[in-house]
N, C-alpha and C. Protein backbone atom coordinates (compact mmCIF):
# COMPACT_ATOMS: atom_id res chain seq x y z
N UNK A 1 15.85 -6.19 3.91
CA UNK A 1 14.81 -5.26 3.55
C UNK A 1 13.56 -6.04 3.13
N UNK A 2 12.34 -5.94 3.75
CA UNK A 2 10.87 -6.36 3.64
C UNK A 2 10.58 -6.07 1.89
N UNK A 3 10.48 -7.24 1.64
CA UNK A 3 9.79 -6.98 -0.03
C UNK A 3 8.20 -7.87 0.19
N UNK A 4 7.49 -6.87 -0.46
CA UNK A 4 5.96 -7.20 -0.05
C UNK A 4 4.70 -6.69 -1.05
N UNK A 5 3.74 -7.36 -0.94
CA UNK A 5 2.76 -6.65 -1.93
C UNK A 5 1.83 -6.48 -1.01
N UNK A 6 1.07 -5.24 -1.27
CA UNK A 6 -0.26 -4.88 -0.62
C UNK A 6 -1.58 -4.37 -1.40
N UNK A 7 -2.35 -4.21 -1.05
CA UNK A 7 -4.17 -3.91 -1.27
C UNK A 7 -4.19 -2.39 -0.82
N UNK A 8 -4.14 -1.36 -1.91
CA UNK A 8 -4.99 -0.38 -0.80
C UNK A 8 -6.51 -0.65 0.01
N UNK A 9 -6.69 -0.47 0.59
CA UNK A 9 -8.66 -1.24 1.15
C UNK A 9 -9.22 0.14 1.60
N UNK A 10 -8.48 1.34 2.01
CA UNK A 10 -9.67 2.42 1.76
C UNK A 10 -8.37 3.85 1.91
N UNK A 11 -8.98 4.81 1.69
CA UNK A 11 -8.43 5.93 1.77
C UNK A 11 -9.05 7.62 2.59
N UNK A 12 -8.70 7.72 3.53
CA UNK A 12 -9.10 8.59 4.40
C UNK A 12 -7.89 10.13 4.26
N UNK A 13 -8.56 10.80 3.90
CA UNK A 13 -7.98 12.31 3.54
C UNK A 13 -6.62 11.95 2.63
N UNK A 14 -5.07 12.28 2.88
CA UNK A 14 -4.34 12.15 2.50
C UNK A 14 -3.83 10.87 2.36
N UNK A 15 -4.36 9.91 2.96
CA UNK A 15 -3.40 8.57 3.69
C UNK A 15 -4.48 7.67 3.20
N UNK A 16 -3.85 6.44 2.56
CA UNK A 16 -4.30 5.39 2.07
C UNK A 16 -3.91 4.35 3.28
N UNK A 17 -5.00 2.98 3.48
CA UNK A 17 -4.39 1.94 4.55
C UNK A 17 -4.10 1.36 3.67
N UNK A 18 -3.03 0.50 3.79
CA UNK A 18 -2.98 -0.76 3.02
C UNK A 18 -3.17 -2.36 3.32
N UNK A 19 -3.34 -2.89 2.80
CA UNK A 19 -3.44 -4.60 3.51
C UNK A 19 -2.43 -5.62 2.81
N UNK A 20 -1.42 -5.91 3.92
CA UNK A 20 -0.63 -7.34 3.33
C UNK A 20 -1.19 -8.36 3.15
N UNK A 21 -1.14 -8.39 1.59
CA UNK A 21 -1.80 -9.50 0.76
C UNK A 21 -1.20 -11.12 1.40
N UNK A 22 -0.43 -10.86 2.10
CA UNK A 22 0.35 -12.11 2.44
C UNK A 22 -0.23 -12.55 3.71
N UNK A 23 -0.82 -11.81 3.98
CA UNK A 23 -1.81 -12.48 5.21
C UNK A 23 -1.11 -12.55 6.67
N UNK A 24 0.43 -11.92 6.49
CA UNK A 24 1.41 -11.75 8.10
C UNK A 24 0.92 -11.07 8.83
N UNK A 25 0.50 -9.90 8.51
CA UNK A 25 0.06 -8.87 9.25
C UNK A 25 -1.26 -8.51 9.21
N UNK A 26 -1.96 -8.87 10.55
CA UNK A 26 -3.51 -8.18 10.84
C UNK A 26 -3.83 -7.14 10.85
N UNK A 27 -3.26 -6.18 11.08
CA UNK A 27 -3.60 -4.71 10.78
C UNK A 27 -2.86 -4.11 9.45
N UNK A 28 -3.80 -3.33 9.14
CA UNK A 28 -3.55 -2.47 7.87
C UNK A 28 -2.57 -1.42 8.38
N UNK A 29 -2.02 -1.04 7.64
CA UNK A 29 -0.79 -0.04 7.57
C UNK A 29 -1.06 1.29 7.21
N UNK A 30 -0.63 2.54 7.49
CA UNK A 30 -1.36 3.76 6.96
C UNK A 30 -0.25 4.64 6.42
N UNK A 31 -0.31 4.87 4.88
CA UNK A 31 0.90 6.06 4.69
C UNK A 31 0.53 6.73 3.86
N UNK A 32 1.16 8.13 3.27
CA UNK A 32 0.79 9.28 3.04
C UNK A 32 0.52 8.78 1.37
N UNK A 33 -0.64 9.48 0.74
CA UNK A 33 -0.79 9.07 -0.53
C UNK A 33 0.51 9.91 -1.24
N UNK A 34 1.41 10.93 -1.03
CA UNK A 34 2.08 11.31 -1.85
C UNK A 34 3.43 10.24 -1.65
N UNK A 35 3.57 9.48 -0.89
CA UNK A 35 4.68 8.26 -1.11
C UNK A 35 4.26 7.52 -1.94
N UNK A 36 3.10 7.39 -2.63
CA UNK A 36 2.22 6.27 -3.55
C UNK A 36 2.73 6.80 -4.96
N UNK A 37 2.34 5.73 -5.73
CA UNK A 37 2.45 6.04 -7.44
C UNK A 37 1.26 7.17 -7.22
N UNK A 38 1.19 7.56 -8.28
CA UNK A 38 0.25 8.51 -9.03
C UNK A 38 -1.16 7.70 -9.54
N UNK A 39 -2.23 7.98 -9.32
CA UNK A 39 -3.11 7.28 -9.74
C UNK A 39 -3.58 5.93 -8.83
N UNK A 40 -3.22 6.06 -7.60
CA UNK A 40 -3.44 4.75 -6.34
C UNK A 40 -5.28 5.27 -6.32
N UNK A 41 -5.99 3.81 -6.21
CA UNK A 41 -7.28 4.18 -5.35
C UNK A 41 -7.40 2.87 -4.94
N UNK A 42 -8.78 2.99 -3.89
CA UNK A 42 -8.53 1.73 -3.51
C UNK A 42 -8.81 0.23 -4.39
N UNK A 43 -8.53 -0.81 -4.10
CA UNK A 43 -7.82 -1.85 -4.78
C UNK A 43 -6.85 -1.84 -5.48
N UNK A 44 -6.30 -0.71 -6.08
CA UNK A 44 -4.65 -1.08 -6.71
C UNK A 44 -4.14 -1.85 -5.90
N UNK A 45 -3.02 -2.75 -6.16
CA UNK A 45 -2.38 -3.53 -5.99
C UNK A 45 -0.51 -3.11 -6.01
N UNK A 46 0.14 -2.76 -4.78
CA UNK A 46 1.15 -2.27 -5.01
C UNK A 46 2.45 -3.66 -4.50
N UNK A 47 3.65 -3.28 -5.00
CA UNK A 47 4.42 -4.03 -4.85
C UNK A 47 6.16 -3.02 -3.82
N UNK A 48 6.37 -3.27 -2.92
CA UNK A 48 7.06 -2.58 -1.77
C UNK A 48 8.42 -3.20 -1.36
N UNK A 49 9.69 -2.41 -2.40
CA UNK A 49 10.58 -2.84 -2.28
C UNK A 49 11.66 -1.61 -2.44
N UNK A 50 12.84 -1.95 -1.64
CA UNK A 50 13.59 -1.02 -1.24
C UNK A 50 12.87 0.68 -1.70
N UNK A 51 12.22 0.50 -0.17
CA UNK A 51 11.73 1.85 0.01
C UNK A 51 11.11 2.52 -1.05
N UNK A 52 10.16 1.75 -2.22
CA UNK A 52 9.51 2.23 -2.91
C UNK A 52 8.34 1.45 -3.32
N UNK A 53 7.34 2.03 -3.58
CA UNK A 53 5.92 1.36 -4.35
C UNK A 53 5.43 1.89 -5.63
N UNK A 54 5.35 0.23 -5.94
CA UNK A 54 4.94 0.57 -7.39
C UNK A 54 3.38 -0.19 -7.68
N UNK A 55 3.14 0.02 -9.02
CA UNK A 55 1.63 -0.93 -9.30
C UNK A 55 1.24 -1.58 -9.51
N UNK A 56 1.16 -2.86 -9.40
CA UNK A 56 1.20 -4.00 -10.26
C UNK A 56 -0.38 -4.79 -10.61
């Protein structure tokens, strides 16, 4: 299971992109802000492990 930290970098209607801070992946990722903590905007800093995100 992928354990990972990401950047939100912008947010378009419901769906936040995110960016792997780890620099693997060139494209940003897009998922629904209600899978997010409460209180995500962009630059929080989340941490993505077994199928959950948190804030760090």
């Amino acid at each position: 299971m992928p354990v990972k930290d990401y950047i939100v970098v912008r947010i378009e209607g419901e769906y936040a992109y995110l960016r792997d801070e780890s620099g693997e992946c060139k494209e940003d990722v897009f998922i629904a802000l209600a899978l997010l903590p409460a209180g995500c905007d962009v630059g929080t800093r989340l941490h993505y492990e077994c199928f959950e995100y948190e804030i760090i």
